[in-house]
N, C-alpha and C. Protein backbone atom coordinates (compact mmCIF):
# COMPACT_ATOMS: atom_id res chain seq x y z
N UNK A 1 -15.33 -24.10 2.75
CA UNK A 1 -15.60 -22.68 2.47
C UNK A 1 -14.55 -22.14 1.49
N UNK A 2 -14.99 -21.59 0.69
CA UNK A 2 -14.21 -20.70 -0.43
C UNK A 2 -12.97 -20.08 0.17
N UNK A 3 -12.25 -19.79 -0.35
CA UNK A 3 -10.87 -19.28 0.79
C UNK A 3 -10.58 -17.80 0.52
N UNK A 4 -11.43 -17.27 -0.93
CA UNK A 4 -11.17 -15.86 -0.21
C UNK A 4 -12.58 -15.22 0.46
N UNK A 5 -13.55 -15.74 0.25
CA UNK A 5 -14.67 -16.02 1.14
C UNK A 5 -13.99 -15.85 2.56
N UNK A 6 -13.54 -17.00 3.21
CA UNK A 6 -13.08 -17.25 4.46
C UNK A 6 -11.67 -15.59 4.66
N UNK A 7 -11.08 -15.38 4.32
CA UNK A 7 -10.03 -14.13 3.75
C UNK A 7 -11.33 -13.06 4.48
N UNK A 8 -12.29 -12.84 3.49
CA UNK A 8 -13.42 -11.55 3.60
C UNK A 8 -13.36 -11.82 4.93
N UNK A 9 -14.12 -13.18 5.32
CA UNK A 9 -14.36 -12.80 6.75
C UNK A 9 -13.64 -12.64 7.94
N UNK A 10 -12.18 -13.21 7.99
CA UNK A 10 -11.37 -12.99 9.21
C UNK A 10 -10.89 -11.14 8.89
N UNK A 11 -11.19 -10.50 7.41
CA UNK A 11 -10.68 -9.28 7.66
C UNK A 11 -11.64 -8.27 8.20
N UNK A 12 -13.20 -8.78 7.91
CA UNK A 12 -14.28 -8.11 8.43
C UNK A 12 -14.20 -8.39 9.88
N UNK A 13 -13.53 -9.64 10.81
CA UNK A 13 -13.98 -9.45 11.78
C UNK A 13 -12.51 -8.92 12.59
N UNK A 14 -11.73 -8.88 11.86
CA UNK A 14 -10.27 -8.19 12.39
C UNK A 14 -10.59 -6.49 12.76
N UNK A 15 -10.94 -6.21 11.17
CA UNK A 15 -10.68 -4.65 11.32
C UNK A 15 -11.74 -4.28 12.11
N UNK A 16 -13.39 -5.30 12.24
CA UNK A 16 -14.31 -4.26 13.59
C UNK A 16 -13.83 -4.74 14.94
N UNK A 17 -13.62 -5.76 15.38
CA UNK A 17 -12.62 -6.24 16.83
C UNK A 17 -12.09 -4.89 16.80
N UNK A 18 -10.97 -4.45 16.38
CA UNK A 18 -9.80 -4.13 16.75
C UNK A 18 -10.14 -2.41 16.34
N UNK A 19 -11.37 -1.90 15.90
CA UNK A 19 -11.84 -0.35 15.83
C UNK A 19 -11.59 0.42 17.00
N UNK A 20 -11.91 0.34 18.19
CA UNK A 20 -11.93 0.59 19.35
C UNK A 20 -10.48 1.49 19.11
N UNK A 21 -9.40 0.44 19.13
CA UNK A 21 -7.91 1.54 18.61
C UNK A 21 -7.70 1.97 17.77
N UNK A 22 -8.01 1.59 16.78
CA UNK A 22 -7.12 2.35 15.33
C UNK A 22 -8.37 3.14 14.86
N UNK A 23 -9.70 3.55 15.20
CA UNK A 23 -10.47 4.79 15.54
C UNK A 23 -10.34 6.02 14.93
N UNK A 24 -9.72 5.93 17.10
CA UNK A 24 -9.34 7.00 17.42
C UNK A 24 -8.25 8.18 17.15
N UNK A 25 -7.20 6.66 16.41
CA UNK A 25 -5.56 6.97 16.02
C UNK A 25 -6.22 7.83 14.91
N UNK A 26 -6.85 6.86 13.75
CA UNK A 26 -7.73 8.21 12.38
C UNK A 26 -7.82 9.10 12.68
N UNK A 27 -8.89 9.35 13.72
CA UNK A 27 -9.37 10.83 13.63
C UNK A 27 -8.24 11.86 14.74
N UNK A 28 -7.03 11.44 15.34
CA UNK A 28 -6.31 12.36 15.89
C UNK A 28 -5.15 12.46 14.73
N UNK A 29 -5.06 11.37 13.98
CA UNK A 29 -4.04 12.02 12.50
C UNK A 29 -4.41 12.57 11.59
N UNK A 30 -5.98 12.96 11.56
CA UNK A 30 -6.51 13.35 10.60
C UNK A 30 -6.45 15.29 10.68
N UNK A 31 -6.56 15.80 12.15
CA UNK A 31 -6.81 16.51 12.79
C UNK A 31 -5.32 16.97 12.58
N UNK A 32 -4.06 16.21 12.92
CA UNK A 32 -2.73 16.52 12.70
C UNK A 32 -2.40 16.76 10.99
N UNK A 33 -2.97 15.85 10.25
CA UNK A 33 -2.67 16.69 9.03
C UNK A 33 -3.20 17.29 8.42
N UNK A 34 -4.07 18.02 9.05
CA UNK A 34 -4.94 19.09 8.56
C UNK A 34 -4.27 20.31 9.18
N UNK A 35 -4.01 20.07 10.77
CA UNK A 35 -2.91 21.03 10.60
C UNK A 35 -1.62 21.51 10.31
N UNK A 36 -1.24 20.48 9.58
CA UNK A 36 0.43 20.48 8.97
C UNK A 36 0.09 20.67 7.67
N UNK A 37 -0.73 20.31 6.57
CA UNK A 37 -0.72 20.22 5.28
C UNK A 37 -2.07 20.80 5.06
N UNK A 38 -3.10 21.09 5.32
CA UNK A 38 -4.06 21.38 5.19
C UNK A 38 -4.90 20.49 4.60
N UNK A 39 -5.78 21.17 3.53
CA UNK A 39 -6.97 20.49 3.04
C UNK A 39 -6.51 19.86 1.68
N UNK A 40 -7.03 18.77 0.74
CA UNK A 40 -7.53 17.40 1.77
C UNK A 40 -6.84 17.05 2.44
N UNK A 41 -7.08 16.14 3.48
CA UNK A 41 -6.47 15.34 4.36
C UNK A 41 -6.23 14.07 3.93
N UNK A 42 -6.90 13.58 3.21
CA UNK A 42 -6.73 12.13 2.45
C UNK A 42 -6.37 12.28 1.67
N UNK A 43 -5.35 10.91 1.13
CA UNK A 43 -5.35 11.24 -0.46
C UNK A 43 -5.74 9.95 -1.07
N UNK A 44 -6.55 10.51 -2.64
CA UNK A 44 -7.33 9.27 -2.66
C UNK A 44 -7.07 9.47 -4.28
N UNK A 45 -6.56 7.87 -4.76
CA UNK A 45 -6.15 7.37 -6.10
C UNK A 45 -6.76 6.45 -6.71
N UNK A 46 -6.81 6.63 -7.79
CA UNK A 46 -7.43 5.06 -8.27
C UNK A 46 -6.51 4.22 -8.36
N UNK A 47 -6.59 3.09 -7.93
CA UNK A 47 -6.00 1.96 -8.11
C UNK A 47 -6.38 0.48 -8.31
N UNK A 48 -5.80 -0.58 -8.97
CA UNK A 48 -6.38 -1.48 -9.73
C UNK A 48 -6.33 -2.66 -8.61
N UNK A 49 -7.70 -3.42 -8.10
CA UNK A 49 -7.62 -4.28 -7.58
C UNK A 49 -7.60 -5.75 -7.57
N UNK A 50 -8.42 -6.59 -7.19
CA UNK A 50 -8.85 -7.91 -7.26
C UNK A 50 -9.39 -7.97 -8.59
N UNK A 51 -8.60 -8.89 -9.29
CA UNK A 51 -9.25 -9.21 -10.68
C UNK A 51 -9.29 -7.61 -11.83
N UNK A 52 -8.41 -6.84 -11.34
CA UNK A 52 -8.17 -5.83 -11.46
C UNK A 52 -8.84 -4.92 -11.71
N UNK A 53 -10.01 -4.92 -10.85
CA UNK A 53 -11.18 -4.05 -10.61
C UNK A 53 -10.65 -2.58 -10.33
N UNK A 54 -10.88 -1.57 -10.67
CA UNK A 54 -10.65 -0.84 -10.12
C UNK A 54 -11.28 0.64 -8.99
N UNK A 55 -10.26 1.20 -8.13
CA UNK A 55 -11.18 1.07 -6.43
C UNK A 55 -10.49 2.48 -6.23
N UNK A 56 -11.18 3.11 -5.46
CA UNK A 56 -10.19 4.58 -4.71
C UNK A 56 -9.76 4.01 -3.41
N UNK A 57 -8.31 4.11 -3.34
CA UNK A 57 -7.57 3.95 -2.71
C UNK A 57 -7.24 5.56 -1.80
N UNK A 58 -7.74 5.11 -0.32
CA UNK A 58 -7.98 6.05 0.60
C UNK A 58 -6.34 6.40 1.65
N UNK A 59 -5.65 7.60 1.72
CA UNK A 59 -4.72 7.16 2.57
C UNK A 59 -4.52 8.49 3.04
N UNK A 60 -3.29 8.80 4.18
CA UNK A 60 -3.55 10.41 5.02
C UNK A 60 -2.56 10.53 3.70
N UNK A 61 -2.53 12.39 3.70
CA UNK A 61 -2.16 13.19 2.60
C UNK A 61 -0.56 12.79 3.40
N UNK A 62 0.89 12.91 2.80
CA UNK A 62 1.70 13.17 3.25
C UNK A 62 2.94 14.41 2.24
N UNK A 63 2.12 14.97 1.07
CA UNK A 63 2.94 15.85 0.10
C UNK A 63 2.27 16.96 0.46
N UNK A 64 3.24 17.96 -0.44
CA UNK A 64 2.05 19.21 -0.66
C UNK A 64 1.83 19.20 -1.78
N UNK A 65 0.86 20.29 -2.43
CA UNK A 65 1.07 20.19 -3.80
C UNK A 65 1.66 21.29 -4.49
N UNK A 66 2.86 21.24 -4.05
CA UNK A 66 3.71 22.68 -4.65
C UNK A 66 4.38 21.73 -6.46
N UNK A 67 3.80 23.14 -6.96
CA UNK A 67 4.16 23.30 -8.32
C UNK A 67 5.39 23.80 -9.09
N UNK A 68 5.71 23.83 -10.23
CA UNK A 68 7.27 24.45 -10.39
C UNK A 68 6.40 25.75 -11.36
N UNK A 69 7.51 26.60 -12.18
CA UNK A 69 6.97 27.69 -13.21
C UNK A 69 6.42 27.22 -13.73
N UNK A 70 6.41 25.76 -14.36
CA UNK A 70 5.47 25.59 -16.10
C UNK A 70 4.31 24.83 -14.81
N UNK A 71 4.07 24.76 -13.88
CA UNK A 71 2.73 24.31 -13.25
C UNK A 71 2.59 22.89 -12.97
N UNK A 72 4.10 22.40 -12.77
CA UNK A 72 4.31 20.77 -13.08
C UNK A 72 4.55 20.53 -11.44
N UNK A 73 3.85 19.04 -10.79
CA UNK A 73 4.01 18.93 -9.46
C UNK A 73 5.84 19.02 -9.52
N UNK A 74 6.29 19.49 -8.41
CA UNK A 74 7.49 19.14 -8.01
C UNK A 74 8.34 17.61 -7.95
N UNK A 75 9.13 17.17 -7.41
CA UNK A 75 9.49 16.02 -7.15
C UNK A 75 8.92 15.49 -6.00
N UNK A 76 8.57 14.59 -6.03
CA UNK A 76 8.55 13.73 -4.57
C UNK A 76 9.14 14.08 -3.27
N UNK A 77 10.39 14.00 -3.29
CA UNK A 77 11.29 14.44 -2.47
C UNK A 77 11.02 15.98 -2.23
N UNK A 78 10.88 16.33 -2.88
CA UNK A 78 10.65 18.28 -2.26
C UNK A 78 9.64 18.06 -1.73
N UNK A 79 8.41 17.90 -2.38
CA UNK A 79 6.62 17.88 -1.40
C UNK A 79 6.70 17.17 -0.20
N UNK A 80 7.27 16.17 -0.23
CA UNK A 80 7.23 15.01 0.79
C UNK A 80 7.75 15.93 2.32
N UNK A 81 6.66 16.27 3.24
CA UNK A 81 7.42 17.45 4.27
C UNK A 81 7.84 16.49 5.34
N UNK A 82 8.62 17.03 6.44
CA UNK A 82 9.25 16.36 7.74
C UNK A 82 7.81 15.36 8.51
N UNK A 83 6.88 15.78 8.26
CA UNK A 83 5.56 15.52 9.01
C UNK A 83 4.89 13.75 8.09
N UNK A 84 4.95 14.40 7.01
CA UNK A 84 4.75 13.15 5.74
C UNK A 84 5.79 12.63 5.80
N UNK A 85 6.95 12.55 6.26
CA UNK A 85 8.16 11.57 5.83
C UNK A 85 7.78 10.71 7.43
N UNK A 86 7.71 11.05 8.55
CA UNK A 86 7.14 10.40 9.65
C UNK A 86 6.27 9.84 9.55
N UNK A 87 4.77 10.30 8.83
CA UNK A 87 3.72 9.30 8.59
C UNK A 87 4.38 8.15 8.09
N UNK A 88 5.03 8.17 6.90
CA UNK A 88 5.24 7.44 5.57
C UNK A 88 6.52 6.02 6.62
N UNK A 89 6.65 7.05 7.02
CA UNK A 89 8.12 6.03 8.07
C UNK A 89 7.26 4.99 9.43
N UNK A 90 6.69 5.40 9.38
CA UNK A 90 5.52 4.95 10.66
C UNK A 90 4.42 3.54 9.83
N UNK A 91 4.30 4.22 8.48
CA UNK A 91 3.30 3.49 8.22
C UNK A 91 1.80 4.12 8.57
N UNK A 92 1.48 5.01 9.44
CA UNK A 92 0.15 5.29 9.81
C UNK A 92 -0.32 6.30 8.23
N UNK A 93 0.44 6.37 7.97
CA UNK A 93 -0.68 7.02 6.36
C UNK A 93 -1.24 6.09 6.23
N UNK A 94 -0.91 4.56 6.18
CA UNK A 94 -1.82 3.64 5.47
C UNK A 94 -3.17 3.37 6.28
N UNK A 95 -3.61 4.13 7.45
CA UNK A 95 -4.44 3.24 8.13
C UNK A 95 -5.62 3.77 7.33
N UNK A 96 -6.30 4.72 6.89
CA UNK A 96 -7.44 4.88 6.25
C UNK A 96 -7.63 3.55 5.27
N UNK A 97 -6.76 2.85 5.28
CA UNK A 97 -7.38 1.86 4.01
C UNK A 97 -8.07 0.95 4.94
N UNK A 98 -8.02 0.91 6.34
CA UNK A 98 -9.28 0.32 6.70
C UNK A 98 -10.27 0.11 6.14
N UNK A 99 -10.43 1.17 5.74
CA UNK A 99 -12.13 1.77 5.42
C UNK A 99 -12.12 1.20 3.97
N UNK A 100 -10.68 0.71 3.02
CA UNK A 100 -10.87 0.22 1.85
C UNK A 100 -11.22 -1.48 2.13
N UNK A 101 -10.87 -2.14 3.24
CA UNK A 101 -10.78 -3.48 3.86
C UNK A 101 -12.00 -3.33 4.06
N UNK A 102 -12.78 -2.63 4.91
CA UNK A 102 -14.07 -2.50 5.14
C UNK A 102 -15.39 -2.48 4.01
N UNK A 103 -14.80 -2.06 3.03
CA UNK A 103 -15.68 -1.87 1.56
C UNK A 103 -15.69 -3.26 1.10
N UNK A 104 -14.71 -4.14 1.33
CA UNK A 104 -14.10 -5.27 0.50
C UNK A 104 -13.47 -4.85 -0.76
N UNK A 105 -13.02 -3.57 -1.18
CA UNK A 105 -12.01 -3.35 -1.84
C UNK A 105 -10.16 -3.97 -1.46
N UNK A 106 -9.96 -4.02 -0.27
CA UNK A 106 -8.77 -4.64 -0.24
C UNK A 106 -8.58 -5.83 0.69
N UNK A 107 -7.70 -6.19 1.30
CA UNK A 107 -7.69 -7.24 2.32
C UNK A 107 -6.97 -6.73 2.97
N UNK A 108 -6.48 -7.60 4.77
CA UNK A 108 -5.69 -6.92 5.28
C UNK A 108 -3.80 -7.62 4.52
N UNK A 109 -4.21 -8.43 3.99
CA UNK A 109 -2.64 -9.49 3.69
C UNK A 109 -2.96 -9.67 2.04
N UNK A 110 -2.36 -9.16 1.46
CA UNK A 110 -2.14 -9.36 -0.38
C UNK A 110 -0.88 -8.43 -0.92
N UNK A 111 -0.72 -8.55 -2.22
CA UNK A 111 0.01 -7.73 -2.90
C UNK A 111 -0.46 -6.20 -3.16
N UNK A 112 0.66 -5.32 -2.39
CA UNK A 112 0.30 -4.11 -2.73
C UNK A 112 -0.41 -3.53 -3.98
N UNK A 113 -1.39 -2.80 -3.91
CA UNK A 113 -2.24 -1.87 -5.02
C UNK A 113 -1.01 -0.89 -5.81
N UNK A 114 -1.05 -0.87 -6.57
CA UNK A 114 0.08 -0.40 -7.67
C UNK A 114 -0.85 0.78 -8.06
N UNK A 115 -0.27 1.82 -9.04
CA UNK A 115 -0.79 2.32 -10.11
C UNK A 115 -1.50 1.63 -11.37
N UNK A 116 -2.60 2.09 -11.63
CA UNK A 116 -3.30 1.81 -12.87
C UNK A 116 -2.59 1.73 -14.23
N UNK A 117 -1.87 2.43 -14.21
CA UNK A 117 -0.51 2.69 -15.49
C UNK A 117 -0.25 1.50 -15.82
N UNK A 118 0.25 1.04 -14.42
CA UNK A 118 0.86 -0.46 -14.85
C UNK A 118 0.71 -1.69 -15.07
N UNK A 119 -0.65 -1.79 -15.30
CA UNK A 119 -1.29 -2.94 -15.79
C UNK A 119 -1.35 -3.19 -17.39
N UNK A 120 -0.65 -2.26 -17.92
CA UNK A 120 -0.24 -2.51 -19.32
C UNK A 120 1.16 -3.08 -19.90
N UNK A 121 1.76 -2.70 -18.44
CA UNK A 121 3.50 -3.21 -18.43
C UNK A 121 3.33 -4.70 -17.04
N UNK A 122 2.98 -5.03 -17.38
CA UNK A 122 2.88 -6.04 -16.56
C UNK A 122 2.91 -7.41 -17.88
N UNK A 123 3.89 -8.50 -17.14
CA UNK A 123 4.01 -10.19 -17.68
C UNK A 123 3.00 -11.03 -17.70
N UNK A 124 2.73 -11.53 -18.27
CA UNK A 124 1.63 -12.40 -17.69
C UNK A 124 1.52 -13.16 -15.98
N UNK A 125 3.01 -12.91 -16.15
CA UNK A 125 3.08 -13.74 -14.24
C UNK A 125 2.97 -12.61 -13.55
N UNK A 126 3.63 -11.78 -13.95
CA UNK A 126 3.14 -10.46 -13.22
C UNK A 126 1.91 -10.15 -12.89
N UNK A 127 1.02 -10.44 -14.15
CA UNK A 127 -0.36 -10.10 -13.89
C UNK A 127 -1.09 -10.69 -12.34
N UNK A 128 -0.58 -12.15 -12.37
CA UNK A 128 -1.18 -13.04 -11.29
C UNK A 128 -1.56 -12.43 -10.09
N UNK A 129 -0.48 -11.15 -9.61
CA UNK A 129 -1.05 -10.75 -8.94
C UNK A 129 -2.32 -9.90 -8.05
N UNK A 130 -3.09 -10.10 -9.25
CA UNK A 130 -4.84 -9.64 -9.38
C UNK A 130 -5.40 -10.92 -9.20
N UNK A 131 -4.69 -11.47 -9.01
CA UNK A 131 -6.12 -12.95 -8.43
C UNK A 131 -6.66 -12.97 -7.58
N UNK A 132 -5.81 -12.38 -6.49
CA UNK A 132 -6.24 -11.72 -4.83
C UNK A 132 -6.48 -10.45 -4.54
N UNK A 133 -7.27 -10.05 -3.63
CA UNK A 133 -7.55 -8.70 -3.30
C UNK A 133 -6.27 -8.38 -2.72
N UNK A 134 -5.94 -6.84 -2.86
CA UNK A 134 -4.58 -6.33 -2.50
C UNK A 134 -4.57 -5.80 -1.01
N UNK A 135 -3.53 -6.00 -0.61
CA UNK A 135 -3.29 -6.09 0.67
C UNK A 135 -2.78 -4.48 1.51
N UNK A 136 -3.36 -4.54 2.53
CA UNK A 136 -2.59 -3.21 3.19
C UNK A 136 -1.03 -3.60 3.63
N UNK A 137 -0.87 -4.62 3.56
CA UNK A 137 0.52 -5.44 3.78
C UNK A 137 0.75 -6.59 3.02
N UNK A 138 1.66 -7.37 2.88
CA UNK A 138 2.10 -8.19 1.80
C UNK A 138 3.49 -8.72 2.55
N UNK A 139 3.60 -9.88 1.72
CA UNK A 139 5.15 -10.67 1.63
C UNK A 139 6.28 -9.59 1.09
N UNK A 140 5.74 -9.45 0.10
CA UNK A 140 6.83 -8.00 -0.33
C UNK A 140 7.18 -7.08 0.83
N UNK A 141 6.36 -6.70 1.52
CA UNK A 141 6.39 -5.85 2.26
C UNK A 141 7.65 -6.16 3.73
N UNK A 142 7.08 -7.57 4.33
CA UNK A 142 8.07 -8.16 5.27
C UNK A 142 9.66 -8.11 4.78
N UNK A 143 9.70 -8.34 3.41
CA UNK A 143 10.88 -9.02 2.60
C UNK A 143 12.03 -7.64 2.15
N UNK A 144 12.10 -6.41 2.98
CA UNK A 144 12.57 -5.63 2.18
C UNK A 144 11.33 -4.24 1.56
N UNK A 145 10.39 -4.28 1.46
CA UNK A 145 9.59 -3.53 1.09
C UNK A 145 9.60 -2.38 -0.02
N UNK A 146 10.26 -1.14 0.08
CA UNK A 146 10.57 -0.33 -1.34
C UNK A 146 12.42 -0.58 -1.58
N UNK A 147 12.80 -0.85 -0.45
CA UNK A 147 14.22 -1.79 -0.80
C UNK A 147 14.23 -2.63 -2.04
N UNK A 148 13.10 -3.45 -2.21
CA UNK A 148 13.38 -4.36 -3.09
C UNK A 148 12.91 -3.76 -4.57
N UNK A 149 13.92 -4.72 -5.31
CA UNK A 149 13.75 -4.34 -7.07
C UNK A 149 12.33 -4.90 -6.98
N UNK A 150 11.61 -4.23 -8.32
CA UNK A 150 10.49 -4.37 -8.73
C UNK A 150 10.02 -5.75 -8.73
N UNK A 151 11.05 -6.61 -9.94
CA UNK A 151 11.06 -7.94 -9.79
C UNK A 151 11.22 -8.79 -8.78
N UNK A 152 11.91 -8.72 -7.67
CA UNK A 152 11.75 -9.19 -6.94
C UNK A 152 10.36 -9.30 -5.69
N UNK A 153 9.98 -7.78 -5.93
CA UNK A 153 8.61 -7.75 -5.58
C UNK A 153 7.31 -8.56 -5.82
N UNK A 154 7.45 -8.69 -7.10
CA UNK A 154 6.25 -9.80 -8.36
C UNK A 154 6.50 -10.56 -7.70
N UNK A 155 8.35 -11.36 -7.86
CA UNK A 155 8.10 -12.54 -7.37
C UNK A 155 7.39 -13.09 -6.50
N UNK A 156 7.96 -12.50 -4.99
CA UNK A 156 6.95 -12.92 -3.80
C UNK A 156 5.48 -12.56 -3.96
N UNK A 157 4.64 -11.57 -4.41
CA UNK A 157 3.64 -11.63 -4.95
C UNK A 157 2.71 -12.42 -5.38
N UNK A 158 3.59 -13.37 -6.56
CA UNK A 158 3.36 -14.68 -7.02
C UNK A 158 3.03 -15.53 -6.33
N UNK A 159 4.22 -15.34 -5.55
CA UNK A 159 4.72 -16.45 -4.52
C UNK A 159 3.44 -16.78 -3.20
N UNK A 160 2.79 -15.68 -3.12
CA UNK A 160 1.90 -15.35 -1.97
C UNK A 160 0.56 -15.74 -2.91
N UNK A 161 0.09 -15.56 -4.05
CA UNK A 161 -0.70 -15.59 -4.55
C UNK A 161 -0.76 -17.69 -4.49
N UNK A 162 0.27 -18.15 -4.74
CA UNK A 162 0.01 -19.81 -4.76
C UNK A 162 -0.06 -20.41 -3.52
N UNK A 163 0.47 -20.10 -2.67
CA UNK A 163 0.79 -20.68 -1.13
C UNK A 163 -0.35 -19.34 -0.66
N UNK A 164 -0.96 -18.84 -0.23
CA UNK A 164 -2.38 -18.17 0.74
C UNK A 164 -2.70 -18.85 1.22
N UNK A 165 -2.52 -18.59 2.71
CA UNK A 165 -3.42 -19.69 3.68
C UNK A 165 -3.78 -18.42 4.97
N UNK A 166 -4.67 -18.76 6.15
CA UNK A 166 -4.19 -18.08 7.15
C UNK A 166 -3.64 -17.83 7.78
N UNK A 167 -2.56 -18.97 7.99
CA UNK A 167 -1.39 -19.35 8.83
C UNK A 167 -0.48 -18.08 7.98
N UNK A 168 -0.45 -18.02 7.11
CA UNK A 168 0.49 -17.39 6.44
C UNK A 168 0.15 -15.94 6.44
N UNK A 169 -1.22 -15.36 6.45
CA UNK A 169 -1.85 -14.10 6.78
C UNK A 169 -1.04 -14.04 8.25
N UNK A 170 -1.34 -14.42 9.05
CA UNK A 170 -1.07 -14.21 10.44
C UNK A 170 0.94 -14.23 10.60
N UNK A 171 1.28 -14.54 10.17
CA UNK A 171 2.47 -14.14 9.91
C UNK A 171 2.97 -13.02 9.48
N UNK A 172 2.54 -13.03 8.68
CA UNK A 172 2.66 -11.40 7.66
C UNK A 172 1.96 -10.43 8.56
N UNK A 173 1.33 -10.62 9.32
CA UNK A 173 0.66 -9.40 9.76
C UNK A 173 1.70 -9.42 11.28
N UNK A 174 1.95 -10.31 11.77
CA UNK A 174 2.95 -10.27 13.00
C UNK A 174 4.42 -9.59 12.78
N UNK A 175 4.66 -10.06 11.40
CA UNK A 175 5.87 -9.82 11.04
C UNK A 175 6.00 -7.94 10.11
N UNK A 176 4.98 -7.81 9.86
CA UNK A 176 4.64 -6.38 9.57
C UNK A 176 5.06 -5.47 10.73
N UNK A 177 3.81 -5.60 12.27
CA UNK A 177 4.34 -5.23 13.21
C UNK A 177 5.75 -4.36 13.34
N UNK A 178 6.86 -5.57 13.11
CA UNK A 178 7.94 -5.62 13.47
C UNK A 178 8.33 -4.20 12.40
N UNK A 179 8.27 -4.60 11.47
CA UNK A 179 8.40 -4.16 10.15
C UNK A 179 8.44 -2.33 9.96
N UNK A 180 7.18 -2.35 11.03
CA UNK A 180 6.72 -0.80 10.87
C UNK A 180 7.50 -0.15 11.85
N UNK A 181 8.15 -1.12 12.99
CA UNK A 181 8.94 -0.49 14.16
C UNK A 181 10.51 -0.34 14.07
N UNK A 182 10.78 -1.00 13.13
CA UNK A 182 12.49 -0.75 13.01
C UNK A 182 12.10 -0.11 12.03
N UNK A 183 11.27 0.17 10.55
CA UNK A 183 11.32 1.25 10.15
C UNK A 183 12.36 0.89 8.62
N UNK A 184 12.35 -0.69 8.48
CA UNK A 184 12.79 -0.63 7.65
C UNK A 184 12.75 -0.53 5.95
N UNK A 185 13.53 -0.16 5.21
CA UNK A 185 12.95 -0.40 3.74
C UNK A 185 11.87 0.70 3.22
N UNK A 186 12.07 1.63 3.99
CA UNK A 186 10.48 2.46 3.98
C UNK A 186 10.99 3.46 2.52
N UNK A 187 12.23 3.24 2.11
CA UNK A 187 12.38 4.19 0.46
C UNK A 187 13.38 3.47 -0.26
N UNK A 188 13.55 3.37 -1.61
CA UNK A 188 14.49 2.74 -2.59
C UNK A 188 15.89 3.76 -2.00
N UNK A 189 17.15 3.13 -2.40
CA UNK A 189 17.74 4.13 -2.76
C UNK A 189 17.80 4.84 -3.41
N UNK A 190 18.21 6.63 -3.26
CA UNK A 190 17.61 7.30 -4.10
C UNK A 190 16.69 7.99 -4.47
N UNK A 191 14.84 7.33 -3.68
CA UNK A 191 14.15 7.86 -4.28
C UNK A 191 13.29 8.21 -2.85
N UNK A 192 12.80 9.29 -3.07
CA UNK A 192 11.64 9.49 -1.69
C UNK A 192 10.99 8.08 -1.21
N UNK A 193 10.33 7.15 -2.44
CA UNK A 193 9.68 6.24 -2.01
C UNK A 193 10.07 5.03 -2.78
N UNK A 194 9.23 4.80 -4.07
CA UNK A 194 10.00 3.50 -5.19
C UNK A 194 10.09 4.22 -6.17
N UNK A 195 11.09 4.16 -7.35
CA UNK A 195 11.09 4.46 -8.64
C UNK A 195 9.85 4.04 -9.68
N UNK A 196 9.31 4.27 -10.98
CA UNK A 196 8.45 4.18 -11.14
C UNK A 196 9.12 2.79 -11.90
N UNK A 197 7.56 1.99 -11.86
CA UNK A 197 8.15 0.74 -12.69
C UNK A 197 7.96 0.63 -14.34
N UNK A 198 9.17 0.41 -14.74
CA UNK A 198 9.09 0.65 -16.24
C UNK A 198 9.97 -0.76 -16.79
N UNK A 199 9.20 -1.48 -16.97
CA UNK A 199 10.17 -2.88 -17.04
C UNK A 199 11.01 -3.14 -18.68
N UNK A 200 12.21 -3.67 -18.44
CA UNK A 200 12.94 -3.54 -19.49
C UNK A 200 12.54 -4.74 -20.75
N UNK A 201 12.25 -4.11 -21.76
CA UNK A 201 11.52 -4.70 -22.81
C UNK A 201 12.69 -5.21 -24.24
N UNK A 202 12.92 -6.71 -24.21
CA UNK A 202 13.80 -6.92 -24.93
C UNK A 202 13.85 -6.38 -26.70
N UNK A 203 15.10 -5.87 -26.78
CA UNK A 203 15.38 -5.88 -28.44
C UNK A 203 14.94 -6.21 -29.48
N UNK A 204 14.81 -5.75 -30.77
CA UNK A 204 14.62 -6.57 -31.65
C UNK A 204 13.47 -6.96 -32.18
C-alpha cells in the first residue's frame, strides 16, 4: 500500500475513534472564545500544503484585532490576550485542524503549515518539505518547537520527510503529548510566537 495512502488512513481512523473527546473540548472552547474575544471564533488562513497545494487553515482565534492610528494591526504581543496566550500555551487552539485532517488537507504527523509568503524564500531542500501533507504536529515540534532557529526547523523537516514511517508517527504523537504538558518552546525568544522567516541571502 502506498504510504501516504496508508498515512490518510490511520489519520481518518484516529481523528473519528477518538471524536467522542476532542468534540466536545471544540465546542466548549469555542463557546469560551466567543466569550473572551468575540466574533470570529476561528481563525482561518491560507496556507500552503502537500505538494504545496494550497488549504484554509482552521484554528481558535487567540488575538484581537486592535489597530494602531494609521489602522495597522498592532504587534503580536499586544493582541495576543491572557486567554490566547493559555490557548497558544496549551496547544488547544490547534484542535480545529481536526476538521483540516478530516478534509485530507493535513495529517496528524508532518511539517508544520507555514505562511504562503514563504514559499518564495524557501531552498530547494527547504522546499522538500511539501512532499508530505503538513502536520498538526511534527519532529520540529518535539525538538524544541518555536525555540528552534528556522534552519534548524527545515532540517528535521527534511529529516522527517526521508525516514516517515508509522512507528515514527506514533512517536511524535506520544512525544507531543508530553510536549503540550510541560509547555515547552511554545515562543522564540523575544517574540510572542516565531520571528518571521526571512532567510539570509548571500552577497554579491
Amino acid at each position: 500500500m502506498n504510504g501516504l495512502l496508508f498515512k490518510r488512513i490511520f489519520d481518518l481512523l484516529a481523528v473519528i475513534i477518538t471524536a467522542p473527546f476532542w468534540l466536545p473540548l471544540v465546542a466548549i472552547l469555542a463557546v469560551l472564545v466567543r466569550m473572551k474575544l468575540g466574533s470570529p471564533v476561528f481563525f482561518r488562513q491560507k496556507r500552503p500544503g502537500h505538494r504545496e497545494t494550497i488549504f484554509e487553515l482552521i484554528k481558535f482565534r487567540t488575538m484581537t484585532d486592535a489597530h494602531d492610528a494609521r489602522g495597522e494591526l498592532l504587534p503580536d504581543a499586544v493582541r495576543l490576550t491572557p486567554f490566547g496566550k493559555w490557548l497558544r500555551g496549551t496547544s488547544l487552539d490547534e484542535l480545529p485542524e481536526l476538521i483540516n485532517v478530516l478534509r485530507g488537507e493535513m495529517s496528524l504527523v508532518g511539517p508544520r503549515p507555514l505562511l504562503v509568503q514563504y514559499l518564495e524564500r524557501y531552498s530547494p531542500g527547504q522546499k522538500r518539505r511539501h512532499e508530505v501533507p503538513p502536520g498538526l504536529t511534527g519532529l520540529a515540534q518535539i525538538n524544541g518547537r518555536n525555540a528552534l532557529s528556522w534552519e534548524d526547523k527545515f532540517k528535521l523537516d527534511v529529516w522527517y520527510v526521508d525516514h516517515r514511517s508509522l512507528g515514527l508517527d506514533l512517536r511524535i504523537l506520544f512525544r507531543t503529548v508530553w510536549q503540550v504538558v510541560s509547555r515547552q518552546g511554545i515562543s522564540a525568544p523575544g517574540d510572542a510566537t516565531m520571528p518571521e522567516f526571512r532567510p539570509q541571502r548571500p552577497e554579491g
